[in-house]
Protein backbone atom coordinates (compact mmCIF):
# COMPACT_ATOMS: atom_id res chain seq x y z
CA UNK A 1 0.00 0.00 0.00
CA UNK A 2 3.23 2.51 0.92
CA UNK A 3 4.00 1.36 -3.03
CA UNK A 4 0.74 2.68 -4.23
CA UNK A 5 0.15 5.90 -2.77
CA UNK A 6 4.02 6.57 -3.36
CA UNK A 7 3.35 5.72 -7.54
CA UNK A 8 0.00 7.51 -6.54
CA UNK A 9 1.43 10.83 -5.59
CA UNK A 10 4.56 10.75 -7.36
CA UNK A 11 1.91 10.36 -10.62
CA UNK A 12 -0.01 13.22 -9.56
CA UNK A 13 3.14 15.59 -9.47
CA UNK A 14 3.79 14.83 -12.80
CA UNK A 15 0.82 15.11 -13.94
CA UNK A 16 0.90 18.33 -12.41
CA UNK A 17 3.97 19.96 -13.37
CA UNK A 18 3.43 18.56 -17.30
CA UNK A 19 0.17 20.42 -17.24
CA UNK A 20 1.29 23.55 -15.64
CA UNK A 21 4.39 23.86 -17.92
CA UNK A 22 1.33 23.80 -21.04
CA UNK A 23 -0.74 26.28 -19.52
CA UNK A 24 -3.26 24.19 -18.34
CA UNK A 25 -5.33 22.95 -15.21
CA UNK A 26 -2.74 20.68 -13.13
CA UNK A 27 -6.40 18.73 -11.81
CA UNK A 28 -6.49 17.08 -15.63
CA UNK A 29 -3.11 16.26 -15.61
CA UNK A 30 -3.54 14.06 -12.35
CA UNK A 31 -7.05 12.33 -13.67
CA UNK A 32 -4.71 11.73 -16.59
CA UNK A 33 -1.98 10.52 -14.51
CA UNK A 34 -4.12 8.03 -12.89
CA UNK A 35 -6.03 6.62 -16.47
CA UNK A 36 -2.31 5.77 -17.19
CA UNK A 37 -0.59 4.16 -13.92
CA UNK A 38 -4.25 2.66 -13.27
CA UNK A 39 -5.78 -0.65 -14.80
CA UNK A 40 -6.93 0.57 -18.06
CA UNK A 41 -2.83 1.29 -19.42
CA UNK A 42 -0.25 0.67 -17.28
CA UNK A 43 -1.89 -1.59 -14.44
CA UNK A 44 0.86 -0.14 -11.50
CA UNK A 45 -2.26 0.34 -9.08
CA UNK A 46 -5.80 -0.62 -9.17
CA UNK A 47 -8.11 1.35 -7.00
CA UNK A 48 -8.44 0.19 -3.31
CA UNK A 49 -10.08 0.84 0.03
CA UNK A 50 -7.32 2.46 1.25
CA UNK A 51 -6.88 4.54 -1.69
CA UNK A 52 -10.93 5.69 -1.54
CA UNK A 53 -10.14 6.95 2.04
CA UNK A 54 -7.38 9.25 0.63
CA UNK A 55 -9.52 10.01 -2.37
CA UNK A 56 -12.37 10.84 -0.11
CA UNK A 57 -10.08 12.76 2.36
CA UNK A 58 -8.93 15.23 -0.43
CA UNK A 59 -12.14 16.08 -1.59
CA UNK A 60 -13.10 17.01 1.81
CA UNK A 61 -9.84 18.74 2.34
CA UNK A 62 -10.68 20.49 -0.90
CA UNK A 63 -13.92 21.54 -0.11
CA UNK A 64 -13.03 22.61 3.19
CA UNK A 65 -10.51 24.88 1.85
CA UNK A 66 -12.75 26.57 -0.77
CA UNK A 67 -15.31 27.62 2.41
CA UNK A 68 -12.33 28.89 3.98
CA UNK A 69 -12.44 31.33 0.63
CA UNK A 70 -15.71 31.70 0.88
CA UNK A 71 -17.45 33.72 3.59
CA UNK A 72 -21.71 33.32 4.34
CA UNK A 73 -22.10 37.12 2.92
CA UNK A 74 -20.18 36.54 -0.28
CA UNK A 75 -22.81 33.64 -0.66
CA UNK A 76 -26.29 35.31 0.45
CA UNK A 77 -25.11 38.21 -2.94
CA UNK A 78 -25.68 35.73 -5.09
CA UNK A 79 -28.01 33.81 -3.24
CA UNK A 80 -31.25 33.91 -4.59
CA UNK A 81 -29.47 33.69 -8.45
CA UNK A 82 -27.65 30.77 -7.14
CA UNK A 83 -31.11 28.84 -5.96
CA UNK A 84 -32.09 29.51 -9.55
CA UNK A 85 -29.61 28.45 -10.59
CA UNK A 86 -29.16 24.94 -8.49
CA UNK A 87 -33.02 23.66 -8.79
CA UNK A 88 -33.30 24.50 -12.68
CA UNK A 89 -29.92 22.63 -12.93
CA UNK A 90 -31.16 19.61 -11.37
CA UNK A 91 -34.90 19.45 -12.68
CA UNK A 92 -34.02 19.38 -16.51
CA UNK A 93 -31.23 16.99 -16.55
CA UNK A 94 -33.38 14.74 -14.35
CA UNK A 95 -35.86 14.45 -16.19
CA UNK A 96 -34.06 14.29 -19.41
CA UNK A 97 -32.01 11.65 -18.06
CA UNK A 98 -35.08 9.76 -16.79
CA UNK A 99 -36.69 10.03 -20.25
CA UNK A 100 -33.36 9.04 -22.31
CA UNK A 101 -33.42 5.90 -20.67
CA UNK A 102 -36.53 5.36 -20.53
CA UNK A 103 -36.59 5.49 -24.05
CA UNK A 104 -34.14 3.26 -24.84
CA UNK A 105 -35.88 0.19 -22.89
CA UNK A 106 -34.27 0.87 -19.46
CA UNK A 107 -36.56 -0.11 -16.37
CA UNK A 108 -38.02 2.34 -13.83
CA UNK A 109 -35.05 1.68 -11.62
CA UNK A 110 -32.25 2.29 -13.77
CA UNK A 111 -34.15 5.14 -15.36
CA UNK A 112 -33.89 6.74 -11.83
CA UNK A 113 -29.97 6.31 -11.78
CA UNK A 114 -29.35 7.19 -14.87
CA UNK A 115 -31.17 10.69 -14.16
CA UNK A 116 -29.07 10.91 -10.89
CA UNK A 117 -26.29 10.26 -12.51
CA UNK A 118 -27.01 13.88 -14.60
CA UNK A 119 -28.02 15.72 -11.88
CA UNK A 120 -25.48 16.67 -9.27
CA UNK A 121 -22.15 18.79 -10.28
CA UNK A 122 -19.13 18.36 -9.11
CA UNK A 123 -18.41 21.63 -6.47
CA UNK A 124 -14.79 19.39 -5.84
CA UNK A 125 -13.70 20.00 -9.61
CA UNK A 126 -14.90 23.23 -10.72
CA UNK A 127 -13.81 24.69 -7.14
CA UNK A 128 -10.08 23.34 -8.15
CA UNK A 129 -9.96 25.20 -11.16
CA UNK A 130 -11.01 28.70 -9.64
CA UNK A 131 -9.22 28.10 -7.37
CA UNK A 132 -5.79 27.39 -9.68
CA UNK A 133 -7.38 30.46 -11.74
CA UNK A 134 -7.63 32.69 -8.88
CA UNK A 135 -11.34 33.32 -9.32
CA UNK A 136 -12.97 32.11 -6.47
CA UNK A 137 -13.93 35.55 -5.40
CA UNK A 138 -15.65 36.34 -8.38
CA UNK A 139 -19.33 36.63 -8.08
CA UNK A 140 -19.84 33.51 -10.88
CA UNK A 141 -17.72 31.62 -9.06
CA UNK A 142 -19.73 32.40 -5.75
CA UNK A 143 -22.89 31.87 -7.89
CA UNK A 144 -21.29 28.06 -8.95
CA UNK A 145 -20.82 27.00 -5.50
CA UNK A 146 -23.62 27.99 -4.16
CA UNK A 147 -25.64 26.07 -6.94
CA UNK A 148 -23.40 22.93 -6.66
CA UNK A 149 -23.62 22.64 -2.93
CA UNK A 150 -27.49 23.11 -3.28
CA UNK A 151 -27.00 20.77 -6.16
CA UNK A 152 -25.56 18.01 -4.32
CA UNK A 153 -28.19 18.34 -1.22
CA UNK A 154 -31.18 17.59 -4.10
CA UNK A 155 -28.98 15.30 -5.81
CA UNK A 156 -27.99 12.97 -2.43
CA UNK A 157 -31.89 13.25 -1.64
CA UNK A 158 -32.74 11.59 -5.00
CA UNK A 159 -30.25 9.32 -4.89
CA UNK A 160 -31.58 7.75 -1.65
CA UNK A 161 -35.18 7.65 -3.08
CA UNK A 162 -33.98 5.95 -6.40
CA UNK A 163 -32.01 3.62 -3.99
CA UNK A 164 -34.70 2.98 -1.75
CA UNK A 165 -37.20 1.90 -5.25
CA UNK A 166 -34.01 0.13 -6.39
CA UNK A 167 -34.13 -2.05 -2.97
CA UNK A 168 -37.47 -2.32 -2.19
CA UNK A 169 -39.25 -1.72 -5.48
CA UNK A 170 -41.23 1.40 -3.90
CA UNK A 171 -40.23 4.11 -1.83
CA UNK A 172 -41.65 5.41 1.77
CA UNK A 173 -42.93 9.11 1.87
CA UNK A 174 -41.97 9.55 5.25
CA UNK A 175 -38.79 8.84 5.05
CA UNK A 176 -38.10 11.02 2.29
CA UNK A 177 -39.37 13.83 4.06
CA UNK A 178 -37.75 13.21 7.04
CA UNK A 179 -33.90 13.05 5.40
CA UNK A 180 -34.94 16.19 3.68
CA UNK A 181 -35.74 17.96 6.98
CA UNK A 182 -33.00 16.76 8.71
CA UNK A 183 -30.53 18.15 6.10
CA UNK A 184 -32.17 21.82 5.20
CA UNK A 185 -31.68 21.74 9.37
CA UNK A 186 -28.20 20.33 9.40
CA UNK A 187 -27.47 23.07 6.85
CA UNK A 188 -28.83 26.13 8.37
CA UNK A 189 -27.85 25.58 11.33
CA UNK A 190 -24.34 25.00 10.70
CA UNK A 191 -24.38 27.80 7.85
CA UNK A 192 -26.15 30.34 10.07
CA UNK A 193 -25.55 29.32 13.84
CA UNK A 194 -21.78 27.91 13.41
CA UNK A 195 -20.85 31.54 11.72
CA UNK A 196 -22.48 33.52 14.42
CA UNK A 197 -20.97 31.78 17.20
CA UNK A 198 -17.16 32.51 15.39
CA UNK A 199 -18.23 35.72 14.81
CA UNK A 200 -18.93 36.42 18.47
CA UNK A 201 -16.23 34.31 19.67
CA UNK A 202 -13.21 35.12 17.72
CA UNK A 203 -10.62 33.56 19.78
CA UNK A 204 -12.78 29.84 19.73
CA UNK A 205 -10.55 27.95 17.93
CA UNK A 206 -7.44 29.08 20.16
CA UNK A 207 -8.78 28.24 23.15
CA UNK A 208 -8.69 24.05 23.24
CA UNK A 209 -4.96 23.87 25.71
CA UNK A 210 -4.87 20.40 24.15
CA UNK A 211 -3.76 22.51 20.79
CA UNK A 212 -0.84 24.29 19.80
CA UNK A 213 -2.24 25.44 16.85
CA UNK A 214 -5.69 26.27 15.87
CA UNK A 215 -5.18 24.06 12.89
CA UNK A 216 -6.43 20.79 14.93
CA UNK A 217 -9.60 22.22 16.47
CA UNK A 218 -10.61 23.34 12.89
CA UNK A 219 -9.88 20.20 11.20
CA UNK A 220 -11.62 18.46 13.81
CA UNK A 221 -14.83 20.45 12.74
CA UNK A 222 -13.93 20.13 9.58
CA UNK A 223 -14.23 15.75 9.80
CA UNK A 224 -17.44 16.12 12.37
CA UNK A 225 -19.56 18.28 10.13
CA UNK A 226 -18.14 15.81 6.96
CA UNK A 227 -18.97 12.12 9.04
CA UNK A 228 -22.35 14.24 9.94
CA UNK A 229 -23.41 15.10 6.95
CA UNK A 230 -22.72 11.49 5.26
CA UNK A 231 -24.68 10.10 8.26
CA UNK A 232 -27.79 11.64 7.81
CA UNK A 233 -27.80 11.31 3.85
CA UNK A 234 -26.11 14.43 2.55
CA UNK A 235 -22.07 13.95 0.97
CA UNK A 236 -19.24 14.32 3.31
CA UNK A 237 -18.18 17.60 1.05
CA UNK A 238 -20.92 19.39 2.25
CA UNK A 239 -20.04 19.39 5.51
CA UNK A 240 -16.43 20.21 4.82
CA UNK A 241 -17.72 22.99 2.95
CA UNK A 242 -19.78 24.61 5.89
CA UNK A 243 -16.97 23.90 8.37
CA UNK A 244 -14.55 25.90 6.26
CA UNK A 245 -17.59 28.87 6.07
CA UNK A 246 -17.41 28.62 9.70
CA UNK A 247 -13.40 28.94 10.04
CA UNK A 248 -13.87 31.73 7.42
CA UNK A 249 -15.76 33.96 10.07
CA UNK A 250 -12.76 34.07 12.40
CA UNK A 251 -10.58 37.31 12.46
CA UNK A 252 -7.22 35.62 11.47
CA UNK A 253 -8.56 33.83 8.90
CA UNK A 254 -5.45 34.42 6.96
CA UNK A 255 -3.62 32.66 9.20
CA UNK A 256 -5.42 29.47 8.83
CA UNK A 257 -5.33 29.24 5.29
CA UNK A 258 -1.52 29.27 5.75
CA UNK A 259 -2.13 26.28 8.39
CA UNK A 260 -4.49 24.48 6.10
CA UNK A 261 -2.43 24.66 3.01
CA UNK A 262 -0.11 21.47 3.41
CA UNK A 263 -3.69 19.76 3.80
CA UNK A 264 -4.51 21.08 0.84
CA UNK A 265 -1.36 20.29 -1.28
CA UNK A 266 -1.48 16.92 -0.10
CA UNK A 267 -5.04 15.54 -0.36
CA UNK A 268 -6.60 16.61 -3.22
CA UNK A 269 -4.19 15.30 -6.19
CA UNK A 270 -5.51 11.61 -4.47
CA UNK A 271 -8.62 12.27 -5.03
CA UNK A 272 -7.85 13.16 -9.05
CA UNK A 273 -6.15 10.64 -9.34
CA UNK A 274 -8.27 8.06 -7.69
CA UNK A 275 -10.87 9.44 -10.62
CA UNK A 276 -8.52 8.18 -13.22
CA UNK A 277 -7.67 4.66 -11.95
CA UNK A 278 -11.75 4.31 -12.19
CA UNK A 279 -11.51 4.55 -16.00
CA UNK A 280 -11.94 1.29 -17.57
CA UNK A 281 -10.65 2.11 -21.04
CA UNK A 282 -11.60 -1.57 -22.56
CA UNK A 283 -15.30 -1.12 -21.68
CA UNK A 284 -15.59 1.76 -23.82
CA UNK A 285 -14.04 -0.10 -27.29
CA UNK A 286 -17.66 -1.26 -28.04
CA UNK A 287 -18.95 1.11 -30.57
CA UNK A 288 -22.56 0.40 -29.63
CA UNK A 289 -20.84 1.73 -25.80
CA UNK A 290 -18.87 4.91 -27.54
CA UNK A 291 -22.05 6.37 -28.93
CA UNK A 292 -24.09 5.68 -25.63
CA UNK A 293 -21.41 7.64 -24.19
CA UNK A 294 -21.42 10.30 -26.68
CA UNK A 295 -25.03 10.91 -26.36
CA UNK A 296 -25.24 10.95 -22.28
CA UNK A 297 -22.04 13.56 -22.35
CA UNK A 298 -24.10 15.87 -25.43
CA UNK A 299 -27.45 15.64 -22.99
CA UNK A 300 -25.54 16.08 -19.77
CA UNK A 301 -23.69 18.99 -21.14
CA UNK A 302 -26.49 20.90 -22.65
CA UNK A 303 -29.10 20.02 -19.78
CA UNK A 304 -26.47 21.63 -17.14
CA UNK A 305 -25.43 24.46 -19.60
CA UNK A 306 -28.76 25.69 -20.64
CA UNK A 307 -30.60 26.09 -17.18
CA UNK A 308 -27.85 27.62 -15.66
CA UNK A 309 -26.60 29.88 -18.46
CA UNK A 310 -30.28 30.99 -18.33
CA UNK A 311 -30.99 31.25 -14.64
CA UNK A 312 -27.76 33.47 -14.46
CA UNK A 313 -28.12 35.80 -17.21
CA UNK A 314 -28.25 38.66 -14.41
CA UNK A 315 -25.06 38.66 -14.05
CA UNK A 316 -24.01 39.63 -16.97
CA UNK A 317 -23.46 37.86 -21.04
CA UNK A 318 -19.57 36.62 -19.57
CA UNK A 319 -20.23 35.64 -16.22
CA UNK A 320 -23.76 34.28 -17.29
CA UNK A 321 -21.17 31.99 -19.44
CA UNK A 322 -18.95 30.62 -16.79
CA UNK A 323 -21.56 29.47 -14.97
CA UNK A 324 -22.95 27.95 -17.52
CA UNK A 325 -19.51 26.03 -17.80
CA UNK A 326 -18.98 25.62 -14.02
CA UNK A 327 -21.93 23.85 -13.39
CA UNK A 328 -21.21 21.02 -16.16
CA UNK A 329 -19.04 18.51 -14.64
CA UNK A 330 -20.02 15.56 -12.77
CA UNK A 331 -16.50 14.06 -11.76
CA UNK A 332 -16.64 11.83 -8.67
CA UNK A 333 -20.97 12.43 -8.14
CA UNK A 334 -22.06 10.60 -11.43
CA UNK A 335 -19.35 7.77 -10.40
CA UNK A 336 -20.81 7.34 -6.96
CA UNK A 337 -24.24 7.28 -8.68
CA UNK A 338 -23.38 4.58 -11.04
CA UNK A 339 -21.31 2.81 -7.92
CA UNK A 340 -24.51 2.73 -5.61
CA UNK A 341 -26.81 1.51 -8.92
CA UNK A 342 -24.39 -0.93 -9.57
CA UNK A 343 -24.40 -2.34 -6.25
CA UNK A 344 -27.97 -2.16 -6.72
CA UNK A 345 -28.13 -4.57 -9.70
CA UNK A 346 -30.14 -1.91 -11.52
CA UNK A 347 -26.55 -0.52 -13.67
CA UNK A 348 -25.41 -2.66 -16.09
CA UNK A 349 -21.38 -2.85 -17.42
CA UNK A 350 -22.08 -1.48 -20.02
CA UNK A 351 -24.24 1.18 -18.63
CA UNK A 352 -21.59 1.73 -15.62
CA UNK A 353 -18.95 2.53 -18.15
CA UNK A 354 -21.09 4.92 -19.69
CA UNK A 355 -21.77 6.95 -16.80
CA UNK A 356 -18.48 6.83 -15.70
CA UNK A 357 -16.94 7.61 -18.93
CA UNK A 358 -18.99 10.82 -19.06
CA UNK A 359 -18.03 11.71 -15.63
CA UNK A 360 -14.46 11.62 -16.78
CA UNK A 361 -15.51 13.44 -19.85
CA UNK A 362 -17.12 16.24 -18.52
CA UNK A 363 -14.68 16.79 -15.70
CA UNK A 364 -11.85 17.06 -18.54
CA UNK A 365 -13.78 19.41 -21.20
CA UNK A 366 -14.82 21.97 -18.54
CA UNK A 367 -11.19 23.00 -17.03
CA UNK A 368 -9.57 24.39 -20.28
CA UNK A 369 -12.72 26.39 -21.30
CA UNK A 370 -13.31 27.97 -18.19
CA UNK A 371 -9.58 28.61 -18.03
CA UNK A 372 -9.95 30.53 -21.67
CA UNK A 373 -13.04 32.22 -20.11
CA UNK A 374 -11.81 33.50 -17.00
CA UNK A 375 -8.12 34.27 -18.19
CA UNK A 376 -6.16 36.15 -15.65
CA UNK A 377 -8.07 37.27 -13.00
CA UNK A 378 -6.92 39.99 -9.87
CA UNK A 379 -7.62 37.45 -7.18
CA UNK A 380 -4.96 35.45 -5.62
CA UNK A 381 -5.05 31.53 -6.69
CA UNK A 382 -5.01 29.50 -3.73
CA UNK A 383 -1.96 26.84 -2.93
CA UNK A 384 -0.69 24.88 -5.35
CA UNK A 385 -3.01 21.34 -5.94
């Protein structure tokens, strides 16, 4: 295991600097990095438990990092465009999803999957390249994660009610309504009551004597609010986003992002990389499998684009346009979808390469075009991923 996370890393890196030296996104250069020391080329690793913990810890890391950037007033601006925004993005490619499917003879069940698959976008992605771009103070990139995170609460909803009809072949009403109260609650509370206690109480995190640096009180929010949040039904990321809104509140905020950086430089690239080793490159040399593929990207492009584009046209024709973009990939949501359905017995092979392969698609399309649209921006970029 010491092997793989050494090739792992040292994969990454390379990934990295190749990517960086062409201008681009270093995050495509580690997916990259993993397609080719994973099973599909080179066969050096194959994705493990132990990996998927340090997969999962970066995106948290990630996450938590890019609430650190972002404080609860930066979000309520662009609040009510972001809510737009969010539930328009998740309606239309649900239902187109659904309906593809549908249409092509696939039950009930693996309708449902196949719309989940479309609906959620990847905040961990699209976060990692405004953040390498500098632009995650902008107020489209405030607008994007606002929409994803709301994105991913409807989207982990869903998925538990298509699981549950997977399972048992219906689904129970009361349930459903109680995991959706639970979470708005877990949310506003956290988002509303966690920043007004830092606000008040500055000095919060300093004040644990077990800790000789704030850095350990934080990240131990930081893995509550994530193991919360996955226990009551919502993704881990979510909490590790709110925790880092929370941190963001105190007065040497500064200070922490210079603590939280070596987090950051080390987690993330496995959880890239763990993206890559989930390509299965001989799945997709069907041609009957290559045009499935082609179609779900075109309809999960255009039924992310199109909403949000439109829901965000107040913000102006160029920002309306990164949006647009931002919300698009799906990255490690639409695998987890197709995971869950395939432990289900409702997704296929065939079908689970799909909707992995357009993960991996639209998490490598939407980096270089948002890079051309945002350009050099005034903001500082964050630590290097």
């Amino acid at each position: 295991m010491l092997v793989a996370l050494f090739l792992v890393l040292l994969a990454a890196k390379i990934g990295d600097e190749i990517f960086k030296r062409l201008g681009q996104p270093a995050l495509i250069g580690e997916i990259l990095a993993g397609v080719i020391i994973g099973p599909s080329v080179l066969a050096f690793v194959e994705p493990s438990a132990t990996l998927e913990v340090f997969a999962e810890l970066g995106v948290v890391f990630l996450l938590f990092w890019v609430g650190l950037e972002t404080r609860l007033s930066d979000v309520r601006e662009v609040g009510s465009t972001a809510i737009r925004v969010g539930v328009s993005g998740m309606l239309l490619p649900l239902v187109a999803g659904f309906a593809a499917a549908r249409a092509f003879g696939e039950s009930t069940e693996t309708s449902l999957f196949v719309g989940a698959a479309l609906v959620a976008t990847s905040v961990g992605i699209t976060s990692a390249v405004l953040l390498d771009l500098g632009a995650l103070k902008s107020r489209a990139a405030r607008t994007i994660i606002g929409a994803a995170v709301i994105d991913d609460i409807l989207a982990m909803i869903f998925l538990a009610v298509a699981a549950g009809i997977a399972v048992s072949g219906g689904v129970n009403l009361v349930s459903i309504l109680i995991v959706v109260g639970i979470s708005l609650a877990f949310v506003a509370f956290v988002a509303l009551g966690g920043t007004r206690v830092v606000a008040r109480w500055p000095d919060v995190f300093h004040a644990p004597r077990f800790s000789e640096s704030p850095l350990l009180p934080a990240v131990i929010l930081c893995l509550g609010l994530a193991a919360i949040a996955a226990q009551i039904g919502l993704a881990a990321i979510i909490g590790a986003f709110l925790a880092g809104m929370v941190v963001a509140e105190t007065r040497d905020r500064h200070n922490f992002e210079q603590e939280v950086a070596p987090l950051y430089a080390f987690f993330p690239p496995f959880f890239f990389v763990f993206i890559g080793l989930n390509v299965d490159l001989g799945a997709l040399a069907d041609i009957g499998v290559l045009a499935a593929l082609a179609g779900i990207t075109l309809l999960a492009v255009i039924t992310k684009f199109l909403p949000a584009w439109l829901a965000s046209r107040s913000l102006g024709a160029r920002e309306s346009l990164v949006v647009g973009v931002g919300m698009v990939p799906r990255g490690e949501v639409g695998i987890i979808v197709a995971g869950i359905g395939s432990t289900a017995g409702v997704i296929t092979g065939s079908l689970f390469a799909v909707i992995v392969g357009m993960s991996i698609v639209t998490t490598l399309i939407v980096p270089p075009v948002l890079r051309s649209l945002l350009g050099a921006t005034p903001d500082e970029p964050g630590p290097e991923a």
